[in-house]
N, C-alpha and C. Protein backbone atom coordinates (compact mmCIF):
# COMPACT_ATOMS: atom_id res chain seq x y z
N UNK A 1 0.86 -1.17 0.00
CA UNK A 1 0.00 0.00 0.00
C UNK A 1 0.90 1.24 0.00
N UNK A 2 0.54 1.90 -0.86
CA UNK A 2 1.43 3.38 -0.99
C UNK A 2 1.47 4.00 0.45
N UNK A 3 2.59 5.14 0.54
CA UNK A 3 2.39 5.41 2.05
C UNK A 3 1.50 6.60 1.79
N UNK A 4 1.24 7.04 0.45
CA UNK A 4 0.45 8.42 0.59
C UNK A 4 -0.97 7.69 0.85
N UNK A 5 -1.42 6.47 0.86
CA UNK A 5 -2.75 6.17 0.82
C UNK A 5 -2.77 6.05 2.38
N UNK A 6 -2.12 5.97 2.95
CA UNK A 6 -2.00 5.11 4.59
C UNK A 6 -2.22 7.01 5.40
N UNK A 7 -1.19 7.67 4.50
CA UNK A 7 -1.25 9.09 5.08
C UNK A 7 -3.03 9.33 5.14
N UNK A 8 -3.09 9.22 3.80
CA UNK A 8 -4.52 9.93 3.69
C UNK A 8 -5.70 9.74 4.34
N UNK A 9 -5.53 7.93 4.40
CA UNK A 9 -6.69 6.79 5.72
C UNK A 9 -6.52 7.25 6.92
N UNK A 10 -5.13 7.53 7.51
CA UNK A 10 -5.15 8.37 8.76
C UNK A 10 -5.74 9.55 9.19
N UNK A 11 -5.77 10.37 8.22
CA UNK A 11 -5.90 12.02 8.18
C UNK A 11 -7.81 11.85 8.00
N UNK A 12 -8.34 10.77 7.53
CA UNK A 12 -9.93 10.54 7.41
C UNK A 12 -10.17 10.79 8.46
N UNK A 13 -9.39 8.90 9.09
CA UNK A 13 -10.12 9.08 10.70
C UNK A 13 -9.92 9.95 11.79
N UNK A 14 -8.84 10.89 11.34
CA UNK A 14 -8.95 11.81 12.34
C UNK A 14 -10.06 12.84 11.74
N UNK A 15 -10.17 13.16 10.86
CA UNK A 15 -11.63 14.30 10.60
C UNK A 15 -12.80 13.52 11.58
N UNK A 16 -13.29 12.15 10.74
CA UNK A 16 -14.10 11.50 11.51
C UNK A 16 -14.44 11.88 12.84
N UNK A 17 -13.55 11.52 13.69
CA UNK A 17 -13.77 11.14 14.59
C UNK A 17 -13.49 12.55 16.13
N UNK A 18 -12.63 13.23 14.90
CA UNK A 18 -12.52 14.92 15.13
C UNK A 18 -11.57 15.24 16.44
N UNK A 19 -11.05 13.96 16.71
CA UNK A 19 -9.82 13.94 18.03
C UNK A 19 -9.11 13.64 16.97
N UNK A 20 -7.94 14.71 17.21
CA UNK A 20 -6.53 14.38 16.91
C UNK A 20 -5.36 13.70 17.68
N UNK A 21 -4.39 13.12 17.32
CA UNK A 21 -3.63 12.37 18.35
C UNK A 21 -3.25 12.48 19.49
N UNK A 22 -3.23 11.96 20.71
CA UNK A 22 -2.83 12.39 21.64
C UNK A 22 -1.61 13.29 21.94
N UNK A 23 -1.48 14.88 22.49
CA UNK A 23 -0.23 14.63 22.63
C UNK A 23 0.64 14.83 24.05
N UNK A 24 1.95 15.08 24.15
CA UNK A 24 2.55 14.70 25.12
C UNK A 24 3.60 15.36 25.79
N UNK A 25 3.16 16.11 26.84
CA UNK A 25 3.93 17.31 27.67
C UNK A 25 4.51 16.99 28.58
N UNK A 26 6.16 17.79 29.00
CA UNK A 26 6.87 17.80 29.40
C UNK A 26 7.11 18.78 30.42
N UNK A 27 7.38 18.77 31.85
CA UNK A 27 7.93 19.59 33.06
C UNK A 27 8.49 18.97 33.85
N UNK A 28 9.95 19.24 33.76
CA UNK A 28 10.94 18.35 34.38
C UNK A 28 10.90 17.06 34.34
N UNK A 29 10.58 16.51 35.46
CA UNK A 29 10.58 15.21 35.51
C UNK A 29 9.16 14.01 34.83
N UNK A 30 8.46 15.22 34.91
CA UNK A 30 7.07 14.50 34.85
C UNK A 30 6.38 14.61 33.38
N UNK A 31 5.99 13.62 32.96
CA UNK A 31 5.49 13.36 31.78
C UNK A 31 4.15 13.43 31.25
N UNK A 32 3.24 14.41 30.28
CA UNK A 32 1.73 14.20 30.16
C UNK A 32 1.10 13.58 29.00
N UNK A 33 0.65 12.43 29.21
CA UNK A 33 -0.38 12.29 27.87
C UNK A 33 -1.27 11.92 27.97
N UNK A 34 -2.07 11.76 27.14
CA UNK A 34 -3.58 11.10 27.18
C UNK A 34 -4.48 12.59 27.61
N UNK A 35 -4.07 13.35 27.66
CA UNK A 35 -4.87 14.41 28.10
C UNK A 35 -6.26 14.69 27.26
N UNK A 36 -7.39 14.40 28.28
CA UNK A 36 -8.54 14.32 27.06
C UNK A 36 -10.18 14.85 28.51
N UNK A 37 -11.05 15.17 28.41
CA UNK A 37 -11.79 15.54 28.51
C UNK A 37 -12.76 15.15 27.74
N UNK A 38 -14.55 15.33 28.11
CA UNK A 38 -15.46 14.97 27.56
C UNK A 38 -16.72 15.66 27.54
N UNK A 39 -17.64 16.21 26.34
CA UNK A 39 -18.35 17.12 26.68
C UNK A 39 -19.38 16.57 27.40
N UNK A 40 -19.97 17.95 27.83
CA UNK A 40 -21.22 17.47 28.64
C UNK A 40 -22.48 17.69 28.57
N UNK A 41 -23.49 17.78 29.14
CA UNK A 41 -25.31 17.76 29.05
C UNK A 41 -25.41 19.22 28.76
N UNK A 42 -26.23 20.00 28.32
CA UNK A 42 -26.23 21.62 28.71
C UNK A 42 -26.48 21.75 30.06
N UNK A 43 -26.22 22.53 30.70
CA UNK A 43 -26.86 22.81 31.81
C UNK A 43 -25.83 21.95 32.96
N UNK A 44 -25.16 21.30 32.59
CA UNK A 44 -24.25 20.64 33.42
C UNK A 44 -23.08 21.88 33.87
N UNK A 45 -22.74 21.64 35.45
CA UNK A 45 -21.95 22.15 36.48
C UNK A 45 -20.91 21.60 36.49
N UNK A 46 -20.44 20.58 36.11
CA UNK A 46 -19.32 20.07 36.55
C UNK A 46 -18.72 18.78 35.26
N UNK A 47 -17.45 18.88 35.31
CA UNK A 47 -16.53 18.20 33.98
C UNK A 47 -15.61 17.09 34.86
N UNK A 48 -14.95 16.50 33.87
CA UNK A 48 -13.96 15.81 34.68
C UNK A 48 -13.08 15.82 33.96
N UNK A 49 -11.52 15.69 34.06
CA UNK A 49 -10.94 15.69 33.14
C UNK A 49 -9.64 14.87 32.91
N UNK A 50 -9.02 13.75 32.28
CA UNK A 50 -7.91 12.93 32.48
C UNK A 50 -7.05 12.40 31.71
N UNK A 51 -5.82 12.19 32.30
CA UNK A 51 -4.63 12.09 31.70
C UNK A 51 -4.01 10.95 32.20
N UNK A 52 -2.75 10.59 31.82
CA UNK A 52 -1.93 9.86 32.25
C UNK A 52 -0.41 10.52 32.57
N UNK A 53 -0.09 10.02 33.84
CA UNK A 53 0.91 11.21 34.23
C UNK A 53 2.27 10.30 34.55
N UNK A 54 3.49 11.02 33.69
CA UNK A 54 4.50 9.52 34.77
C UNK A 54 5.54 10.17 35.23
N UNK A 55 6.24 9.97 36.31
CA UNK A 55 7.28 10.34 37.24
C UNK A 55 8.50 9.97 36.61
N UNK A 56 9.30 10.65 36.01
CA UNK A 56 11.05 10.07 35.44
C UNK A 56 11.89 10.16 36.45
N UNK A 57 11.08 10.81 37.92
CA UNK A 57 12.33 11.53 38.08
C UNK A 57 12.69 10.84 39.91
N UNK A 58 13.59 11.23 40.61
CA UNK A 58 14.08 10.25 41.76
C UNK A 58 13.55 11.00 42.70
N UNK A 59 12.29 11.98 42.61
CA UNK A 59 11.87 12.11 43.72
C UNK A 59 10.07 12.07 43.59
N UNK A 60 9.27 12.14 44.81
CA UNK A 60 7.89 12.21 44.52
C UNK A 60 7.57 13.38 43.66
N UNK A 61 6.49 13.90 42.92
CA UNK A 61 5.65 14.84 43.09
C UNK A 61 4.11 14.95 43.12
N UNK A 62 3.48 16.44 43.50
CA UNK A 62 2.17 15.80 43.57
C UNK A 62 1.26 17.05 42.51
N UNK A 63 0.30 16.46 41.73
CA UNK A 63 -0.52 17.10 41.05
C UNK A 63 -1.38 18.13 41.95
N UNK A 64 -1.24 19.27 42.05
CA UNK A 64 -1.70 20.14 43.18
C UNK A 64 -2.90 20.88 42.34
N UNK A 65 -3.26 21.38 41.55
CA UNK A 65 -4.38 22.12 40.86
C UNK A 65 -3.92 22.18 39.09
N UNK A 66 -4.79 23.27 38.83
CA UNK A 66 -4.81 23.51 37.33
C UNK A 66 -6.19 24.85 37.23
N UNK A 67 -6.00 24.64 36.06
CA UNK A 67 -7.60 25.39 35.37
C UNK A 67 -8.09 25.31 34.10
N UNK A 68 -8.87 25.50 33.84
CA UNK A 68 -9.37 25.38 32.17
C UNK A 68 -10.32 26.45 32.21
N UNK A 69 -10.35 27.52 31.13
CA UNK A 69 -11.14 28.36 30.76
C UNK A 69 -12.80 28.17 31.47
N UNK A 70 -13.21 27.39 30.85
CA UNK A 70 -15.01 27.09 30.97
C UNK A 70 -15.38 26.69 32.60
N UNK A 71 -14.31 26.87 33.46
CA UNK A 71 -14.77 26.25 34.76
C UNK A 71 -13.97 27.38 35.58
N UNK A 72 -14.92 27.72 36.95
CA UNK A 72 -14.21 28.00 38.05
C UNK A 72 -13.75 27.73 39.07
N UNK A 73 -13.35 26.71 39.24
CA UNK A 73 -12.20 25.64 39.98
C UNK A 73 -12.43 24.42 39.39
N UNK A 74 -11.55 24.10 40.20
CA UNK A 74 -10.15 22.70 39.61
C UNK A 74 -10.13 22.08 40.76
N UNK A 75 -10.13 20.55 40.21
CA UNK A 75 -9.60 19.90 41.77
C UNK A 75 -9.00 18.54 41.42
N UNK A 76 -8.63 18.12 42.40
CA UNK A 76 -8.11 16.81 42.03
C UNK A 76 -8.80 15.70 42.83
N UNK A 77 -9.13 15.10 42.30
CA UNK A 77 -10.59 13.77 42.90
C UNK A 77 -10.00 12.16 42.71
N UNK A 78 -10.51 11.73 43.75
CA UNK A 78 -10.36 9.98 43.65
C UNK A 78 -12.13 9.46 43.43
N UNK A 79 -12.32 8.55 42.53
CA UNK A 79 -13.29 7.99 43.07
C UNK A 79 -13.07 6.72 43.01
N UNK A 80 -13.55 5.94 44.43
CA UNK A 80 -13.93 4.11 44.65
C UNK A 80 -14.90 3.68 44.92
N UNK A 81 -15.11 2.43 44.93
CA UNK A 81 -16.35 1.56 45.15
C UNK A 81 -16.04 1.11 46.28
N UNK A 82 -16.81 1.19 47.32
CA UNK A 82 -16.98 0.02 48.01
C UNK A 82 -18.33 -0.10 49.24
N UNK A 83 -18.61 -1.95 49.05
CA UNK A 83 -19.96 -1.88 49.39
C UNK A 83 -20.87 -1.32 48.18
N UNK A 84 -20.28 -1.64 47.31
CA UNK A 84 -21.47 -1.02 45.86
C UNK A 84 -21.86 0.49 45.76
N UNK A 85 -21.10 0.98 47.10
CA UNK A 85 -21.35 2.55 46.55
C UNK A 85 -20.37 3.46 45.72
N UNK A 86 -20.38 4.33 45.48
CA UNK A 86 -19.62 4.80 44.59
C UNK A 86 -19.27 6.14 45.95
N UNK A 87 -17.66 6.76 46.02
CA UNK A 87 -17.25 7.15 47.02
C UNK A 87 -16.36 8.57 46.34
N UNK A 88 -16.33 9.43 46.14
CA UNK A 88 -15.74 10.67 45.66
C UNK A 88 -14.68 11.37 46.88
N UNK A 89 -14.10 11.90 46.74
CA UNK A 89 -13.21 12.89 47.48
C UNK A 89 -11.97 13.36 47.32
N UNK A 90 -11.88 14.66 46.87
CA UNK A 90 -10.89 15.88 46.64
C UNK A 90 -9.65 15.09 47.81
N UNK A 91 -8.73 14.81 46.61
CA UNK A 91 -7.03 14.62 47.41
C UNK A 91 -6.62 16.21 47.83
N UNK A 92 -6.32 15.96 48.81
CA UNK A 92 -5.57 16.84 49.23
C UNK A 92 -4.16 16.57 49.85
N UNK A 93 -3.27 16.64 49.76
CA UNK A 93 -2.99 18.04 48.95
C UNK A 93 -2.97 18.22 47.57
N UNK A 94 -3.14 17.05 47.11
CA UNK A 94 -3.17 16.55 45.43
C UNK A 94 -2.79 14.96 45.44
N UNK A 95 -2.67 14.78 44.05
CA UNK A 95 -1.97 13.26 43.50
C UNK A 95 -0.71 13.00 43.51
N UNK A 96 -0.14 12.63 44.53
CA UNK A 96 1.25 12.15 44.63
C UNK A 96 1.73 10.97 43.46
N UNK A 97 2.74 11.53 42.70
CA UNK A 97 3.21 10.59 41.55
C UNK A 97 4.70 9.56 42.17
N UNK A 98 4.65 9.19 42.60
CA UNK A 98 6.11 8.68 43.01
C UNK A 98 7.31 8.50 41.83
N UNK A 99 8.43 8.61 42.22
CA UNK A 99 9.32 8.32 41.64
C UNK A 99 9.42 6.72 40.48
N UNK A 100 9.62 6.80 38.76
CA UNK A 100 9.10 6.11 38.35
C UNK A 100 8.13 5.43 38.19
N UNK A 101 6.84 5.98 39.15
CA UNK A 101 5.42 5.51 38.64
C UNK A 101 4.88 6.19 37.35
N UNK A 102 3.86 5.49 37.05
CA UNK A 102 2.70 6.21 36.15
C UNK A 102 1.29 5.69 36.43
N UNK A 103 0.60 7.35 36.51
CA UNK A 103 -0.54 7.08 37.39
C UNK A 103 -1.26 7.60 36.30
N UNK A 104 -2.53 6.69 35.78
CA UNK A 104 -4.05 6.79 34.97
C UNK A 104 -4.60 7.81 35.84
N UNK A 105 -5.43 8.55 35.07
CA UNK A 105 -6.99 9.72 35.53
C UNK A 105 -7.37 9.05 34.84
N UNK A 106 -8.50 8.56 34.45
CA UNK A 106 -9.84 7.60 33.90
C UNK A 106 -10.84 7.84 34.94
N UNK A 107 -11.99 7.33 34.14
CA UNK A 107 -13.08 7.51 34.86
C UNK A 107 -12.90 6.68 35.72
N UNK A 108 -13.98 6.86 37.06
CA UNK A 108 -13.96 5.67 37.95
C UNK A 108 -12.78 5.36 38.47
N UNK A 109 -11.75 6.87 38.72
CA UNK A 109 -10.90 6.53 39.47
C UNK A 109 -10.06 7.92 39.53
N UNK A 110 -8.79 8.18 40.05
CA UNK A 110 -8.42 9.44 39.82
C UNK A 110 -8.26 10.15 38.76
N UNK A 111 -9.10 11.71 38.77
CA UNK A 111 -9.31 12.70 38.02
C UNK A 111 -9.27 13.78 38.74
N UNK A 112 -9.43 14.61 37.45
CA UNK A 112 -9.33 16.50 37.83
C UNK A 112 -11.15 16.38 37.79
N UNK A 113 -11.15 17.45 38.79
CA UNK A 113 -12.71 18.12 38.68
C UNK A 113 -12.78 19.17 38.11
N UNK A 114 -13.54 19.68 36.81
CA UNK A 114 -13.83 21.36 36.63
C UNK A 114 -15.19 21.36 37.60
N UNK A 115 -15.48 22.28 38.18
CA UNK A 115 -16.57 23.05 38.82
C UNK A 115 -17.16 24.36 38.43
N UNK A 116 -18.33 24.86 38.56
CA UNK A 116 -18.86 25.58 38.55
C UNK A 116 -18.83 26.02 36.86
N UNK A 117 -18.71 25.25 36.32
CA UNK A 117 -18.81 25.45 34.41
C UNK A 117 -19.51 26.22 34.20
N UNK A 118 -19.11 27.26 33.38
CA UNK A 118 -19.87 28.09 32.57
C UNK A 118 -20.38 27.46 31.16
N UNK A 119 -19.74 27.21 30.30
CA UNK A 119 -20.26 26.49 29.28
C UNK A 119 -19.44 25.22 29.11
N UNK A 120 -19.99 23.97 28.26
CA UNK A 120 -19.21 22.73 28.50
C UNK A 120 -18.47 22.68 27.38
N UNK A 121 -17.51 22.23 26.96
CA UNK A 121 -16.86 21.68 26.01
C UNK A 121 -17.57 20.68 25.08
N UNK A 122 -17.40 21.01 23.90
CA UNK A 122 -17.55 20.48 23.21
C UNK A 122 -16.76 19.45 22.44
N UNK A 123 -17.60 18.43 21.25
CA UNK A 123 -16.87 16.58 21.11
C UNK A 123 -15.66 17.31 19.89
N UNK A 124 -14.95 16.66 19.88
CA UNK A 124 -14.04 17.41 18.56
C UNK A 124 -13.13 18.36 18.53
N UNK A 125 -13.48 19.02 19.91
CA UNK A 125 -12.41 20.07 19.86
C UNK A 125 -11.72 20.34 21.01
N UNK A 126 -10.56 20.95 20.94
CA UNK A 126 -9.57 21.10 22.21
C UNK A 126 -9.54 22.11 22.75
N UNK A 127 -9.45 22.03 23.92
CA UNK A 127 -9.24 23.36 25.00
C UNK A 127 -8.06 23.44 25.79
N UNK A 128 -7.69 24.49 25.61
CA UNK A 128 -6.22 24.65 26.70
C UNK A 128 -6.44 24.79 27.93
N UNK A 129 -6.04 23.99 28.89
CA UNK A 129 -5.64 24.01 30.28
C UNK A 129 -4.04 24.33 31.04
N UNK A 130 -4.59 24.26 32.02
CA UNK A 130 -2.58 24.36 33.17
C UNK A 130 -3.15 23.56 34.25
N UNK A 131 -1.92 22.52 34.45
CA UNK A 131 -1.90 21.58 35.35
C UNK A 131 -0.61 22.16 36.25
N UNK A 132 -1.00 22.16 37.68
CA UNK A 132 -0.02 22.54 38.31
C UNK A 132 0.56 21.48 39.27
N UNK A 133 2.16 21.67 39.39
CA UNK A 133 2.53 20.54 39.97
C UNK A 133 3.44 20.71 41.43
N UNK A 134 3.71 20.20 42.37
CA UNK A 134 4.52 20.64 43.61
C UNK A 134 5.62 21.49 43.32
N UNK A 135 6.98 20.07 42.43
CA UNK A 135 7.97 20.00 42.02
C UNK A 135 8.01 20.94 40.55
N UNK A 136 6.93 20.48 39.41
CA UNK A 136 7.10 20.32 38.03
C UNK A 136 7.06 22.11 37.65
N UNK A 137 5.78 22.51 38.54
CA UNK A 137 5.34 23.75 38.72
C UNK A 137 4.26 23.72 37.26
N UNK A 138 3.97 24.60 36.60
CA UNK A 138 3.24 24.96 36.04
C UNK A 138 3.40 24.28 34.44
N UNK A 139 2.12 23.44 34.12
CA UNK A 139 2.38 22.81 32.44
C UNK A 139 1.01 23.21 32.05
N UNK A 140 1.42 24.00 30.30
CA UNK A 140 0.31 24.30 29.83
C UNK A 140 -0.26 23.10 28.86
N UNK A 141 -1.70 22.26 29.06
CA UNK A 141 -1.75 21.21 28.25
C UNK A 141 -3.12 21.76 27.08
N UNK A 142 -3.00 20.97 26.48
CA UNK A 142 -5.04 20.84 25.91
C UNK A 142 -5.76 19.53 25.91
N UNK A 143 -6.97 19.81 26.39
CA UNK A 143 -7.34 18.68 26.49
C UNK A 143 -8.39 18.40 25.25
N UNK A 144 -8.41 16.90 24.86
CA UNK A 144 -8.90 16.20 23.44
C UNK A 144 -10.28 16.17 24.27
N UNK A 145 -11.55 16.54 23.54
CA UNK A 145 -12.65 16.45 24.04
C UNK A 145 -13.60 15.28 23.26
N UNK A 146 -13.84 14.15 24.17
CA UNK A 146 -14.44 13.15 23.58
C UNK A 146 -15.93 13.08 23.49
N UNK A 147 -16.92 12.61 22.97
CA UNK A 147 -18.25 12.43 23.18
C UNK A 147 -18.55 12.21 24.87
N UNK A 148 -19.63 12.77 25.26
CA UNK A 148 -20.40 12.50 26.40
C UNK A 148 -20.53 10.99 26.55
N UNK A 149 -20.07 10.77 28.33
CA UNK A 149 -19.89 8.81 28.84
C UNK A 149 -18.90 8.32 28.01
N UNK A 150 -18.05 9.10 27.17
CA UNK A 150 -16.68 8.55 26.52
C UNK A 150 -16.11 7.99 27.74
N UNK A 151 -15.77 6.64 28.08
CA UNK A 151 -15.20 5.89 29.16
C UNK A 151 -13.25 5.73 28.66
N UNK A 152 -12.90 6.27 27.08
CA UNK A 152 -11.59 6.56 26.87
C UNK A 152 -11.34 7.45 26.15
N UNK A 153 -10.24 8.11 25.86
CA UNK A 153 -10.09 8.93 24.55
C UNK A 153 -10.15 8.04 23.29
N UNK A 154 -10.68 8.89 21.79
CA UNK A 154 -10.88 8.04 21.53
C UNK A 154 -12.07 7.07 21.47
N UNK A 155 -13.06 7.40 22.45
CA UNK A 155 -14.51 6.36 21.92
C UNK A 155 -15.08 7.12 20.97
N UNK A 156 -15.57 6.62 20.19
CA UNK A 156 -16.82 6.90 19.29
C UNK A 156 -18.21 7.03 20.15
N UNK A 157 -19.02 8.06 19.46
CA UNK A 157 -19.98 8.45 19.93
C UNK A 157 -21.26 7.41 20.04
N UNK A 158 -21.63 7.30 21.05
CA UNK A 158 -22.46 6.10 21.26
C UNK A 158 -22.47 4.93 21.82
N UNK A 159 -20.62 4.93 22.10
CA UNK A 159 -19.94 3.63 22.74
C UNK A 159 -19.89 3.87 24.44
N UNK A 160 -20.00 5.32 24.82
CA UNK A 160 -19.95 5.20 26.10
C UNK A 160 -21.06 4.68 26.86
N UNK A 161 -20.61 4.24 27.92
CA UNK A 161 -21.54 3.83 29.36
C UNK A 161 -21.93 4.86 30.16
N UNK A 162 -22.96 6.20 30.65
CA UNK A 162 -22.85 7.04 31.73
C UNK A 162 -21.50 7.21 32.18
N UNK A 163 -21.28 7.03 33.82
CA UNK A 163 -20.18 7.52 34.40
C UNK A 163 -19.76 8.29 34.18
N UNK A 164 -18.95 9.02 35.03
CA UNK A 164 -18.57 10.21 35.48
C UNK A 164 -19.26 11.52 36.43
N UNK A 165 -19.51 12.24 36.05
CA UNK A 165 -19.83 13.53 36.59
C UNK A 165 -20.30 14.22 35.92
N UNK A 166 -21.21 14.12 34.88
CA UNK A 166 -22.11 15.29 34.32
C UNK A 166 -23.37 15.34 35.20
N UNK A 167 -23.88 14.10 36.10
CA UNK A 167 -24.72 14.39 36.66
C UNK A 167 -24.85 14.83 38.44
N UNK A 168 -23.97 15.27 38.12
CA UNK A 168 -23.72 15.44 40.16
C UNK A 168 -24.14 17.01 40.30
């Protein structure tokens, strides 16, 4: 197969599907990708937003805040199950990355909170954020905005399950 045809099949599914590739930011030690977000209901208060974060470096650090345009605070959230309930609560002081880990934000588990949204993001398009870090200090990212109940970056519209936080 020619490589201009392989170029061109690529460059489809990204119109398609209107997320472009992930990409992947750098502050000191600490590494960002997967950075992606998902729109939400109208009238919805609150976003969630997640990445994958990894530690290069020989000491901890911890994900302390951020912001994104469309929201007025930021937070950093765990959520677990247990006993079949579903259990939320703001880390404080943030997400500690340890030295050589890499820690998932996905749904149904640690994420950023936007709050108090003014308008939601929309599927297809990117928004610039700042993730702030103990150590790393300040990284400007964008986040890939997936269809509503997108459970990854990357789902197609229709594939998600609920979850998350458009309805809280």
């Amino acid at each position: 197969m020619p490589l201009q045809l392989i170029v061109f099949g690529l460059f489809a599914i990204w119109l398609v599907t209107g997320i472009a590739p992930a990409q992947e930011y750098n502050a000191g030690a600490i590494k960002i990708g997967k950075v992606w977000t998902r729109e939400i209901p109208g009238g919805a208060k609150v976003a969630a937003g997640f990445m994958t974060v990894t530690n290069t470096g020989k000491e901890p650090d911890t994900l302390i805040g951020g912001s994104i345009p469309f929201a007025g605070k930021f937070e950093v959230h765990e959520m677990t199950m247990a006993g079949g309930l579903m259990k939320m609560r703001r880390l404080e002081p943030g997400l500690t990355i340890k030295p050589g880990e890499t820690v998932v934000l996905k749904p149904g588990s640690f994420h950023v909170m936007f709050l108090d949204v003014t308008q939601g993001p929309k599927q297809g398009t990117r928004v610039k954020g700042m993730l702030v870090f103990e150590k790393a200090g300040r990284v400007d990212v964008e986040y890939a905005v997936a269809p509503i109940g997108a459970r990854e970056l990357g789902e197609g519209a229709g594939k998600g399950k609920g979850g998350g936080h458009s309805g809280h």
